[in-house]
Protein backbone atom coordinates (compact mmCIF):
# COMPACT_ATOMS: atom_id res chain seq x y z
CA UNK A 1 58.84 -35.91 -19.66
CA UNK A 2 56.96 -35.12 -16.62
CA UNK A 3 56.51 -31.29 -15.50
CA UNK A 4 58.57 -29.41 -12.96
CA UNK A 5 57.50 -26.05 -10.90
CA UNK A 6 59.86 -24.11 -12.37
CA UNK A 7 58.78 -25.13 -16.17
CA UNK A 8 54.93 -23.84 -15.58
CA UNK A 9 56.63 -21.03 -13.86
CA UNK A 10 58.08 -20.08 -17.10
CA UNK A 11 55.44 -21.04 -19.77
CA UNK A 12 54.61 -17.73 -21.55
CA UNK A 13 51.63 -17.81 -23.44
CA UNK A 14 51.86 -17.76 -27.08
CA UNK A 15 48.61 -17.16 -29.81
CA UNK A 16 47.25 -20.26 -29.23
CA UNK A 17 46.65 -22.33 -26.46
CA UNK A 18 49.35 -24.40 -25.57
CA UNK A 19 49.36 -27.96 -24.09
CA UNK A 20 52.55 -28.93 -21.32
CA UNK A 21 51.72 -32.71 -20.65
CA UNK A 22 52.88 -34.60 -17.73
CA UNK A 23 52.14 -37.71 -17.68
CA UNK A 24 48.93 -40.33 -17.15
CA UNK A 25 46.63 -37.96 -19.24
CA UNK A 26 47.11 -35.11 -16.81
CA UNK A 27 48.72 -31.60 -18.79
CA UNK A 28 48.45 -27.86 -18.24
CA UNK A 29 46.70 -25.58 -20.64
CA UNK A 30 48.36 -22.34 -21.23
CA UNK A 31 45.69 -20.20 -22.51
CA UNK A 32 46.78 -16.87 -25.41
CA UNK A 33 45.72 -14.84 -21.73
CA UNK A 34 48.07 -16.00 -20.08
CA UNK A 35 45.94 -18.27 -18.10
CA UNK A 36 46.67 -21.61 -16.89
CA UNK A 37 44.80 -24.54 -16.61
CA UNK A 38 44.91 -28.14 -15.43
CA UNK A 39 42.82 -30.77 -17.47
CA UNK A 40 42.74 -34.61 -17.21
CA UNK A 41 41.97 -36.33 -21.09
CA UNK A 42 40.51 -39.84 -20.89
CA UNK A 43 38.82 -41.97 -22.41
CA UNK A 44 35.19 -43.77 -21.05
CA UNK A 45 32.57 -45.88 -22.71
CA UNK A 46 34.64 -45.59 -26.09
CA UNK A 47 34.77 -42.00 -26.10
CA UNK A 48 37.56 -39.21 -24.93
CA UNK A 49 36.37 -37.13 -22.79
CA UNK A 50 38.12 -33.86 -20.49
CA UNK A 51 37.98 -33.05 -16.70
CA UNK A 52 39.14 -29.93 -15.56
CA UNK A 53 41.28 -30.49 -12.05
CA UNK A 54 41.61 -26.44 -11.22
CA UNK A 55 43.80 -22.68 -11.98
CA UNK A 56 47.28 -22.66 -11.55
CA UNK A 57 48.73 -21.18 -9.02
CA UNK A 58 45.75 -22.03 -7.23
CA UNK A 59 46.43 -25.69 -7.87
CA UNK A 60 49.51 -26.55 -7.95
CA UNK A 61 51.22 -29.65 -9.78
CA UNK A 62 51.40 -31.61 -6.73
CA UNK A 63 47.38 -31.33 -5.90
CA UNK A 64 46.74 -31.95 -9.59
CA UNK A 65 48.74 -35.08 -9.88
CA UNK A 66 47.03 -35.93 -6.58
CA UNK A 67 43.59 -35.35 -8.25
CA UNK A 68 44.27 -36.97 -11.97
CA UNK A 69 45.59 -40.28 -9.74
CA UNK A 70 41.95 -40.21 -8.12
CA UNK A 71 40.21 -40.15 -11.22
CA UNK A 72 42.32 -42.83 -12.70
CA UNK A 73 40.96 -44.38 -10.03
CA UNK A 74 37.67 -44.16 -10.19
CA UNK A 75 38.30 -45.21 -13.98
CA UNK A 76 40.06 -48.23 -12.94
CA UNK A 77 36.46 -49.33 -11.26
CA UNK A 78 34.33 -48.43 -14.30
CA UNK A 79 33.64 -45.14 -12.80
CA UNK A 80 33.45 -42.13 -15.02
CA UNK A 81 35.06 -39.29 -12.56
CA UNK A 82 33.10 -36.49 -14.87
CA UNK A 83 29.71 -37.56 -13.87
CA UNK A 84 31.12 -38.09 -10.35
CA UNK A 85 31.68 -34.49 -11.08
CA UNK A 86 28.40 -33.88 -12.00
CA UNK A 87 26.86 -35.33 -9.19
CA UNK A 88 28.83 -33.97 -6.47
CA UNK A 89 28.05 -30.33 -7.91
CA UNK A 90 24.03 -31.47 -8.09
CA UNK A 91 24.19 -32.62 -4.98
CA UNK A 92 25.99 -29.47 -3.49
CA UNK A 93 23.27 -26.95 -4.86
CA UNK A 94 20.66 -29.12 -3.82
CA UNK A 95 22.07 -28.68 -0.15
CA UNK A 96 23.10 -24.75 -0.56
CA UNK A 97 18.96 -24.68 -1.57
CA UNK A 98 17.90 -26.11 1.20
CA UNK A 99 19.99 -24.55 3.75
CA UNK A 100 18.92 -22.84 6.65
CA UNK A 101 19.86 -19.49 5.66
CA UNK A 102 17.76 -19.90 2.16
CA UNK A 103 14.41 -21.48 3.43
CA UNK A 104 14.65 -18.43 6.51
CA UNK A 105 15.28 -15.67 4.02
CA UNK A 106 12.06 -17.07 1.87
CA UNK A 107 10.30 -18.05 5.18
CA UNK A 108 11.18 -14.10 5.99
CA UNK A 109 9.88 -12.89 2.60
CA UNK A 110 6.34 -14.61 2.73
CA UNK A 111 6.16 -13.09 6.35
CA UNK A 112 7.68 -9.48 6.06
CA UNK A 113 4.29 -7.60 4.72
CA UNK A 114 2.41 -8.88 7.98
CA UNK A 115 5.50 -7.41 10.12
CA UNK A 116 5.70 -4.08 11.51
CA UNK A 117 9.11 -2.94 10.42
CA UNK A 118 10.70 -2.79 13.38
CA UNK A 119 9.48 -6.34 13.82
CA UNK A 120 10.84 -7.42 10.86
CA UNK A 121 14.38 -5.46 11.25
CA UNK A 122 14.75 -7.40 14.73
CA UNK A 123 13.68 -11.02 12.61
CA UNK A 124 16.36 -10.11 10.37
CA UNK A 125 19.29 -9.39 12.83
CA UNK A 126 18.61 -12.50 14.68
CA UNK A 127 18.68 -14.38 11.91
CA UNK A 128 22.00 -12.82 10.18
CA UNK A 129 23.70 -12.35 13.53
CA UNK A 130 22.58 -14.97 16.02
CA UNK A 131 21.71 -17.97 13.89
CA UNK A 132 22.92 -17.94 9.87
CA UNK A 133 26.80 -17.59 11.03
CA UNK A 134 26.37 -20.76 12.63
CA UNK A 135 24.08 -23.10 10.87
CA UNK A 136 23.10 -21.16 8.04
CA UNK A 137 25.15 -23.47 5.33
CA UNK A 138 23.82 -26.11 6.80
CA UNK A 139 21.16 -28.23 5.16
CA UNK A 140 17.37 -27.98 7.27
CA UNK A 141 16.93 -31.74 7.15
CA UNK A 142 20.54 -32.32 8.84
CA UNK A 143 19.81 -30.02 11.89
CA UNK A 144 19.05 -31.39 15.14
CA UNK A 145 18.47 -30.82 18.61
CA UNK A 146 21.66 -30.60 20.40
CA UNK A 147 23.52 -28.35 17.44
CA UNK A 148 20.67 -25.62 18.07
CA UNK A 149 21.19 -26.24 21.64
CA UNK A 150 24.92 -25.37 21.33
CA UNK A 151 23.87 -22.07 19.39
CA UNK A 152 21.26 -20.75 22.05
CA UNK A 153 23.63 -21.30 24.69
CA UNK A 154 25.79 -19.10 23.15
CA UNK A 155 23.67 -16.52 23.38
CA UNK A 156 22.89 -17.59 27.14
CA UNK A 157 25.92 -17.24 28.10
CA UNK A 158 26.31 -13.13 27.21
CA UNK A 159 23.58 -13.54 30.05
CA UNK A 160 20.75 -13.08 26.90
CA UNK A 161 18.04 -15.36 28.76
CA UNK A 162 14.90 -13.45 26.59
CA UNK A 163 17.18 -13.12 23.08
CA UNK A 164 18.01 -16.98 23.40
CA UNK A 165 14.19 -17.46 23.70
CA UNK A 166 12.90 -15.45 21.18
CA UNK A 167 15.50 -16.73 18.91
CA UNK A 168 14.37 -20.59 19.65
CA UNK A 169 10.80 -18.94 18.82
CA UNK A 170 11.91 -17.79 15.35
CA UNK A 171 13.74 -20.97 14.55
CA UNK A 172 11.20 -23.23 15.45
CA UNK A 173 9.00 -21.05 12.96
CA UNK A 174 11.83 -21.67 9.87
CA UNK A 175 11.97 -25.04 10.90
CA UNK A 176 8.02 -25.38 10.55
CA UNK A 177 7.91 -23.97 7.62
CA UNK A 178 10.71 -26.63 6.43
CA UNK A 179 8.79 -29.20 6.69
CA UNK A 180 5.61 -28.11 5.10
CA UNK A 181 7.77 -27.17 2.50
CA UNK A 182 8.74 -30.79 2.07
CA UNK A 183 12.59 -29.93 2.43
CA UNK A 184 12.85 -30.74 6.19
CA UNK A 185 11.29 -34.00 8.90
CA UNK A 186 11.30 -32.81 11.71
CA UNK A 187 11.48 -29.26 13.88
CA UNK A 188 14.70 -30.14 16.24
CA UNK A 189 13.96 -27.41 19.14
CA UNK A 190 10.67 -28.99 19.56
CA UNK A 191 12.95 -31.37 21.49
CA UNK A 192 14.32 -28.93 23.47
CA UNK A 193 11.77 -28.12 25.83
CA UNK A 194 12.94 -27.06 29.47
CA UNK A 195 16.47 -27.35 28.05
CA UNK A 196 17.38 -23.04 27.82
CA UNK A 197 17.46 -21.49 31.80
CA UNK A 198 13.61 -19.76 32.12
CA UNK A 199 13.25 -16.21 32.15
CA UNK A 200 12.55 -14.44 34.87
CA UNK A 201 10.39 -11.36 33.73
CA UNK A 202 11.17 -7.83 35.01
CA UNK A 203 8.30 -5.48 35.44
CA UNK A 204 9.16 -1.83 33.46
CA UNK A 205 10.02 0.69 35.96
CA UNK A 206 6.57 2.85 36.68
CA UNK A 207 5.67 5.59 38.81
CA UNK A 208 1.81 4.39 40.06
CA UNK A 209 1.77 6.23 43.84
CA UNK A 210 -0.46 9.25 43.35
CA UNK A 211 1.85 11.65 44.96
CA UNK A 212 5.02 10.77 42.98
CA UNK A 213 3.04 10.88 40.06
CA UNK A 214 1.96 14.92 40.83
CA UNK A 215 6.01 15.05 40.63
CA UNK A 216 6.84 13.49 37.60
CA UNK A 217 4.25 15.75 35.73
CA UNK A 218 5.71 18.94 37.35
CA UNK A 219 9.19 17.93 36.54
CA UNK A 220 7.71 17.15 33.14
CA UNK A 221 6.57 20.89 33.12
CA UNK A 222 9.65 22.31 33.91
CA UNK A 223 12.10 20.16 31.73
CA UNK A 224 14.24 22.81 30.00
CA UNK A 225 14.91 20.92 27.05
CA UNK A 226 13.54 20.90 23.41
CA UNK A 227 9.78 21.95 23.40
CA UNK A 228 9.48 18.66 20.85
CA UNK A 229 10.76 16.47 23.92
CA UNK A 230 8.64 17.87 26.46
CA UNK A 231 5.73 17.94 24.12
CA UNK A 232 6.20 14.40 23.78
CA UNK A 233 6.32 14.06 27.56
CA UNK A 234 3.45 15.83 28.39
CA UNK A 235 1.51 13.48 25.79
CA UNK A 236 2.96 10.51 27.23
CA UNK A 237 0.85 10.08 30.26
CA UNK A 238 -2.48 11.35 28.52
CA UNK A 239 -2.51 8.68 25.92
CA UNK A 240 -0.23 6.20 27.58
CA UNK A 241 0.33 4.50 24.27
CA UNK A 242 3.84 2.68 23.49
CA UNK A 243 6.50 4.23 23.08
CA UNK A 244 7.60 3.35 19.47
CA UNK A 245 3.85 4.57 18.72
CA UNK A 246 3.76 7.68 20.74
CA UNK A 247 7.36 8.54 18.68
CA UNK A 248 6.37 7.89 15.43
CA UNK A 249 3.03 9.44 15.36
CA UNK A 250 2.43 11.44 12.19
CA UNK A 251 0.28 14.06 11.43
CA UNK A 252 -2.33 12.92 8.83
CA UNK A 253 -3.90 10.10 11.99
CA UNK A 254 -5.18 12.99 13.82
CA UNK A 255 -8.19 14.57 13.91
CA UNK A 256 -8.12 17.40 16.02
CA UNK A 257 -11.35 18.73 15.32
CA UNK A 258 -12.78 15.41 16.20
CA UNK A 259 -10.72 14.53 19.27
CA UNK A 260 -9.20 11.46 17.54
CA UNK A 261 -6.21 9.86 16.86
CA UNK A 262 -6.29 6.54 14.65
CA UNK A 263 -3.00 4.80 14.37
CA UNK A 264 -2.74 2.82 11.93
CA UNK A 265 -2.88 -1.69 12.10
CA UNK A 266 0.54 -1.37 10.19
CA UNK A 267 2.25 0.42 13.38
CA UNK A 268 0.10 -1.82 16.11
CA UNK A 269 1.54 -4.31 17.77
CA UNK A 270 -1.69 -6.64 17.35
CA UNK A 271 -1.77 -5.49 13.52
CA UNK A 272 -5.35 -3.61 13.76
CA UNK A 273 -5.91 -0.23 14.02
CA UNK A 274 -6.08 1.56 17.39
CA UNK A 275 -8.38 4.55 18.21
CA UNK A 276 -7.16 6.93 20.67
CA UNK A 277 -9.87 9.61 21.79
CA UNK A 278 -7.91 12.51 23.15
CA UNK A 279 -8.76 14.40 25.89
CA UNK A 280 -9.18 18.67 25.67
CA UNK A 281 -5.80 18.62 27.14
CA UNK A 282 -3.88 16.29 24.62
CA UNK A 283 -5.91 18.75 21.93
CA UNK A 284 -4.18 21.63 23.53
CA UNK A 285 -0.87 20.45 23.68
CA UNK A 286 -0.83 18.83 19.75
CA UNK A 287 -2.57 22.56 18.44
CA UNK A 288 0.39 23.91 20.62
CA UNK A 289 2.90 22.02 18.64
CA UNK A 290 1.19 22.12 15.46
CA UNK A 291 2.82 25.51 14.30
CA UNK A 292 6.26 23.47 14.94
CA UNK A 293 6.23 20.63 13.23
CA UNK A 294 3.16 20.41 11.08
CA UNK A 295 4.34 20.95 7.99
CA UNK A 296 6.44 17.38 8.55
CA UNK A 297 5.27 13.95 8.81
CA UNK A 298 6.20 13.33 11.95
CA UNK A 299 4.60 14.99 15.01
CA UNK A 300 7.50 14.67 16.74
CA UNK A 301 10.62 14.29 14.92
CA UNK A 302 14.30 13.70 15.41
CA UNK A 303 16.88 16.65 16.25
CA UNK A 304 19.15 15.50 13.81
CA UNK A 305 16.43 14.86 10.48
CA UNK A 306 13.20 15.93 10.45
CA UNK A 307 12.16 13.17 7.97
CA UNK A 308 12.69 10.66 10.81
CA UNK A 309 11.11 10.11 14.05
CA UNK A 310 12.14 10.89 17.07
CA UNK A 311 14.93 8.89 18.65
CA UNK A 312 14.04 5.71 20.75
CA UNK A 313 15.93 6.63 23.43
CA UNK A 314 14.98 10.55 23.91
CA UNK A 315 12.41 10.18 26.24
CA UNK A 316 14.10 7.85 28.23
CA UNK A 317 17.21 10.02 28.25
CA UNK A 318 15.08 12.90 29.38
CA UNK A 319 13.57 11.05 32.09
CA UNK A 320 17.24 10.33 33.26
CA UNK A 321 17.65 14.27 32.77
CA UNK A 322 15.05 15.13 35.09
CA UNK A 323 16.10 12.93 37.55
CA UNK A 324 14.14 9.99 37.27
CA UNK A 325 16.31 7.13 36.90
CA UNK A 326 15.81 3.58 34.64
CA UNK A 327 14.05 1.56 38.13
CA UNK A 328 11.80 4.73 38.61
CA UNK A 329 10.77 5.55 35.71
CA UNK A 330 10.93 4.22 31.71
CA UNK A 331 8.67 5.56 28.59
CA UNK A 332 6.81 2.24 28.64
CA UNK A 333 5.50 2.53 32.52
CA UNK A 334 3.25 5.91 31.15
CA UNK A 335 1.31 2.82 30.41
CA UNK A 336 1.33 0.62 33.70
CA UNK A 337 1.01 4.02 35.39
CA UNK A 338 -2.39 4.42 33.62
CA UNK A 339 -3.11 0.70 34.06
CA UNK A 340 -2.80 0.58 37.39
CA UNK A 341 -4.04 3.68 38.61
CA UNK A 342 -7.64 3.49 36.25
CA UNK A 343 -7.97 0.35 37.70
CA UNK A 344 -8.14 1.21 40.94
CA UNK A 345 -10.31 4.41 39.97
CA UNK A 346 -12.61 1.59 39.29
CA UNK A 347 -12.82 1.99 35.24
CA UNK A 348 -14.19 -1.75 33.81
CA UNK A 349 -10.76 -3.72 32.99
CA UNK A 350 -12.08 -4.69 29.00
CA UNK A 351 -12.24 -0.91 28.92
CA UNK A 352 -8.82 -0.17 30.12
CA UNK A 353 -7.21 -3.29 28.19
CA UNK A 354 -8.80 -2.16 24.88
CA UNK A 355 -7.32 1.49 25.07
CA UNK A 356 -4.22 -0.56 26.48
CA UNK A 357 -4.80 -2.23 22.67
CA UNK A 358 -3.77 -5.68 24.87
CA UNK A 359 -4.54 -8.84 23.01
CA UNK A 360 -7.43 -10.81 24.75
CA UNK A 361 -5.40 -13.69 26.16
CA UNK A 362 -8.63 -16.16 25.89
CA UNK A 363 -8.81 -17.18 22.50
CA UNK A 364 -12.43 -18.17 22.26
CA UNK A 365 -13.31 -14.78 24.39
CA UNK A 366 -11.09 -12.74 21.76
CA UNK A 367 -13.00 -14.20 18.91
CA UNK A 368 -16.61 -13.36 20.58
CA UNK A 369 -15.62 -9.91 22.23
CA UNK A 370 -15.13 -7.65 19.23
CA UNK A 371 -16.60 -4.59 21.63
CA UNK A 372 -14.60 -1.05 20.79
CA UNK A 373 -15.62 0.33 24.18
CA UNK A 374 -15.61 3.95 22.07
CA UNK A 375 -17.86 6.13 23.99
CA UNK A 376 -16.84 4.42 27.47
CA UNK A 377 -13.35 5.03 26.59
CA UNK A 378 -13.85 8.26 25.49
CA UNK A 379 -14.94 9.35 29.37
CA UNK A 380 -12.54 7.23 30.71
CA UNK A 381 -9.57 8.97 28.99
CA UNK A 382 -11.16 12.42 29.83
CA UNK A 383 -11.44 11.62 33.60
CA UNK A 384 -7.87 10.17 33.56
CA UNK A 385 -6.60 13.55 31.98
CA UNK A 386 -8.69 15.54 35.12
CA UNK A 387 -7.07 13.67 37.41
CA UNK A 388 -3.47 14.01 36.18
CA UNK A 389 -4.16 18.02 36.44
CA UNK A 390 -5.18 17.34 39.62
CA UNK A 391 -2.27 15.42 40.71
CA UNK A 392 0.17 18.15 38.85
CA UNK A 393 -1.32 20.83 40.86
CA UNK A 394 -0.82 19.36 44.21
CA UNK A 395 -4.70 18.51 45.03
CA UNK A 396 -5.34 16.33 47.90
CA UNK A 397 -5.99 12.83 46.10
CA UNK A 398 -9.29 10.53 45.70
CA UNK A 399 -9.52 7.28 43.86
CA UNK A 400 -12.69 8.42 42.28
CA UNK A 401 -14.56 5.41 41.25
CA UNK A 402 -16.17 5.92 37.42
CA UNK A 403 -19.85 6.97 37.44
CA UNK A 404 -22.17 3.93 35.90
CA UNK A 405 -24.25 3.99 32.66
C-alpha cells in the first residue's frame, strides 16, 4: 500500500530500524533515532544494490517518488543510477577544486611571504569582497571575458575607476597562475583590453611654494595636540618617507648614534631595505621623543594601544586640524614637497629618486644601476633639513643649487 504524509508523520521509531515501503522499490527508513530516511533497493548486473534519495522532512514523499521514477529510469536504459551517483559527486569536487576561489586562495598562499601585510590584507579583501561572491564557485576553465567584464563594471559603477583596475590586475594574476597550473586555457581579461573607462590619475595634494611651506612648518610647531602627533609631523618633512613607513617605524631600525635609520625590505614598497640618513635635526626630535615611547616598539604609536602603530589617518586628520585641508595638503605630498623642491635646488635626480626609494622605471637601467648614493644622500638630506629651518623661520628664500664633488 503506497505511503501517505500523514503515515511518515506518525512513524515513531522503535529499537530497530524500521522499513515503510511504498511502492517501485522506493521505502522510508525509520532509524531507532528517530531519523528518517529515503532509500531506493534495486537490482543491477545481477546484484541488489541501495541508493539513498535524501532526509525526511527535507525530502518529502512527493520529491522522492519523483527521484526513485528517475532512477527507474535510468535502469530501464541499462544505466546504473548509483554510479551516475558517483560520477556526478566526482565530477562536482573536481569543479569545487578548481574553482576560482580555491586556485586564488593557493595562488594567495604561494604569494603572501613576498607581500607586505598591508599588501596582502588589500589582495585578500578584493578577492573575498569584490570577486569570490561572484565567480568564486565557479570553475577557472569556464570563466570568460564578458562574465569578468560584468563584475568590474560593478565596481565601475560605485565610480571605483582605480579598484576596478587593480582588481582586473589581480585576476589576471589567478588566472595566470591557472593555467600553468594546468587547471585553466586561457586568461579571459587578457581580452579585455580598453574595455574598463581609463583612469585619470590625481596628483596627492602638496605644498611645494617656498613660502607656504615656511607656514605649514610653523603651524606644525604650534599644533596643540599630542606631542606623539606633532612629533610625527615634524619628522614628516625631514625624511619625507611614506606614510605607512613613517607610522610604523619602530625603535630597534634606528641608530641614533650613527645618524641612521634602516627600514626594513619587509615594510618597503620595492621589498629591499631603505636607508634613511637623518639629519641633526631629525636626531633631535627622535632623542626628544625617546623618553616617551622608547620602551615600546613603535616610535610612534596609537592613542588607543600602544602595541599598535599609529593610526593611518592621524596625520591627515591633524593636517585638517591645523587648517590645511585634503587639496592642500595630505601625509604623502611631505614627499612631492621634497621631490620637487630638491629638484629644483639642483640635487642629481638618481639621488633624490633613491632616497624617494622609487623603482627605476627602465628595466635594463635598474638592473645595471645598483648605486646607493649614501654619502651624496647623506648631504643632500642635511641641506634639505637647513633649508626647511630656514623656511620655518621666515628667511628670505634661495634655490641654492648643491655644491659639486
Amino acid at each position: 500500500m503506497p505511503l501517505t504524509d500523514t503515515a511518515i508523520r506518525k512513524a515513531k521509531p522503535a529499537d530497530k530500524p524500521q522499513r515503510m515501503f511504498d511502492g517501485g522499490g522506493l521505502y522510508l527508513e525509520v532509524s531507532p533515532a528517530g531519523g528518517k530516511l529515503w532509500r531506493l533497493k534495486y537490482r543491477h548486473g545481477g546484484k541488489e544494490k541501495r541508493l539513498a534519495l535524501g532526509v525526511y522532512p527535507d525530502t518529502g514523499l512527493k520529491d522522492a517518488r519523483g527521484k526513485r521514477d528517475a532512477a527507474r529510469k535510468l535502469l530501464a536504459e541499462g544505466i546504473d543510477p548509483g554510479e551516475v551517483r558517483k560520477a556526478s559527486k566526482a565530477a562536482g569536487e573536481e569543479r569545487t577544486a578548481n574553482s576560482f576561489a580555491v586556485i586564488a586562495e593557493e595562488w594567495l598562499a604561494q604569494q603572501a611571504p613576498r607581500m607586505a601585510p598591508a599588501t596582502l590584507a588589500k589582495a585578500r579583501w578584493t578577492l573575498d569582497d569584490l570577486v569570490n561572491p561572484w565567480i568564486g564557485s565557479r570553475p577557472v576553465s569556464e570563466i570568460e571575458a564578458p562574465e569578468m567584464l560584468k563584475l568590474l563594471r560593478r565596481i565601475e559603477e560605485r565610480g571605483a575607476h582605480e579598484t576596478a583596475h587593480r582588481t582586473k590586475q589581480r585576476c589576471s594574476q589567478i588566472f595566470r597562475y591557472a593555467m600553468a597550473t594546468g587547471r585553466a586555457k586561457s586568461d579571459p581579461t587578457a581580452a579585455m583590453r580598453g574595455a574598463l573607462a581609463p583612469v585619470v590619475s590625481k596628483s596627492r595634494a602638496a605644498i611645494t611654494d617656498p613660502l607656504k611651506m615656511g607656514e605649514l612648518l610653523r603651524s606644525i610647531d604650534g599644533y596643540s595636540g599630542s606631542f606623539v602627533v606633532r612629533s610625527a609631523m615634524k619628522l614628516a618633512p625631514l625624511v619625507f618617507v611614506r606614510p605607512g613607513e613613517l607610522r610604523k617605524a619602530e625603535w630597534t631600525e634606528f641608530d641614533l648614534d650613527g645618524a641612521v635609520w634602516r627600514i626594513p625590505a619587509g615594510k618597503m614598497k620595492m621589498r629591499e631595505e631603505h636607508i634613511v640618513s637623518l639629519p641633526v635635526q631629525a636626531v633631535a626630535i627622535l632623542r626628544d621623543l625617546q623618553p616617551l615611547t622608547g620602551r615600546g616598539q613603535y616610535v610612534f604609536p596609537g592613542e588607543r594601544s600602544t602595541s599598535r602603530p599609529m593610526s593611518e589617518n592621524t596625520v591627515n586628520a591633524a593636517l585638517r586640524r591645523m587648517g590645511f585641508d585634503k587639496d592642500t595638503m595630505t601625509g604623502h605630498g611631505f614627499r612631492a614637497m621634497a621631490s620637487t623642491r630638491l629638484n629644483e635646488m639642483g640635487w642629481t635626480p638618481d639621488v633624490i629618486e633613491r632616497q624617494l626609494a622609487h623603482a627605476e622605471r627602465n628595466k635594463i637601467r635598474a638592473a645595471y644601476n645598483r648605486a646607493q648614493y649614501l654619502d651624496e644622500r647623506t648631504r643632500m638630506m642635511q641641506a634639505w633639513a637647513d633649508y626647511l629651518d630656514g623656511l620655518r623661520k621666515g628667511c628670505k628664500v634661495f634655490a641654492i643649487k648643491r655644491k659639486a664633488g
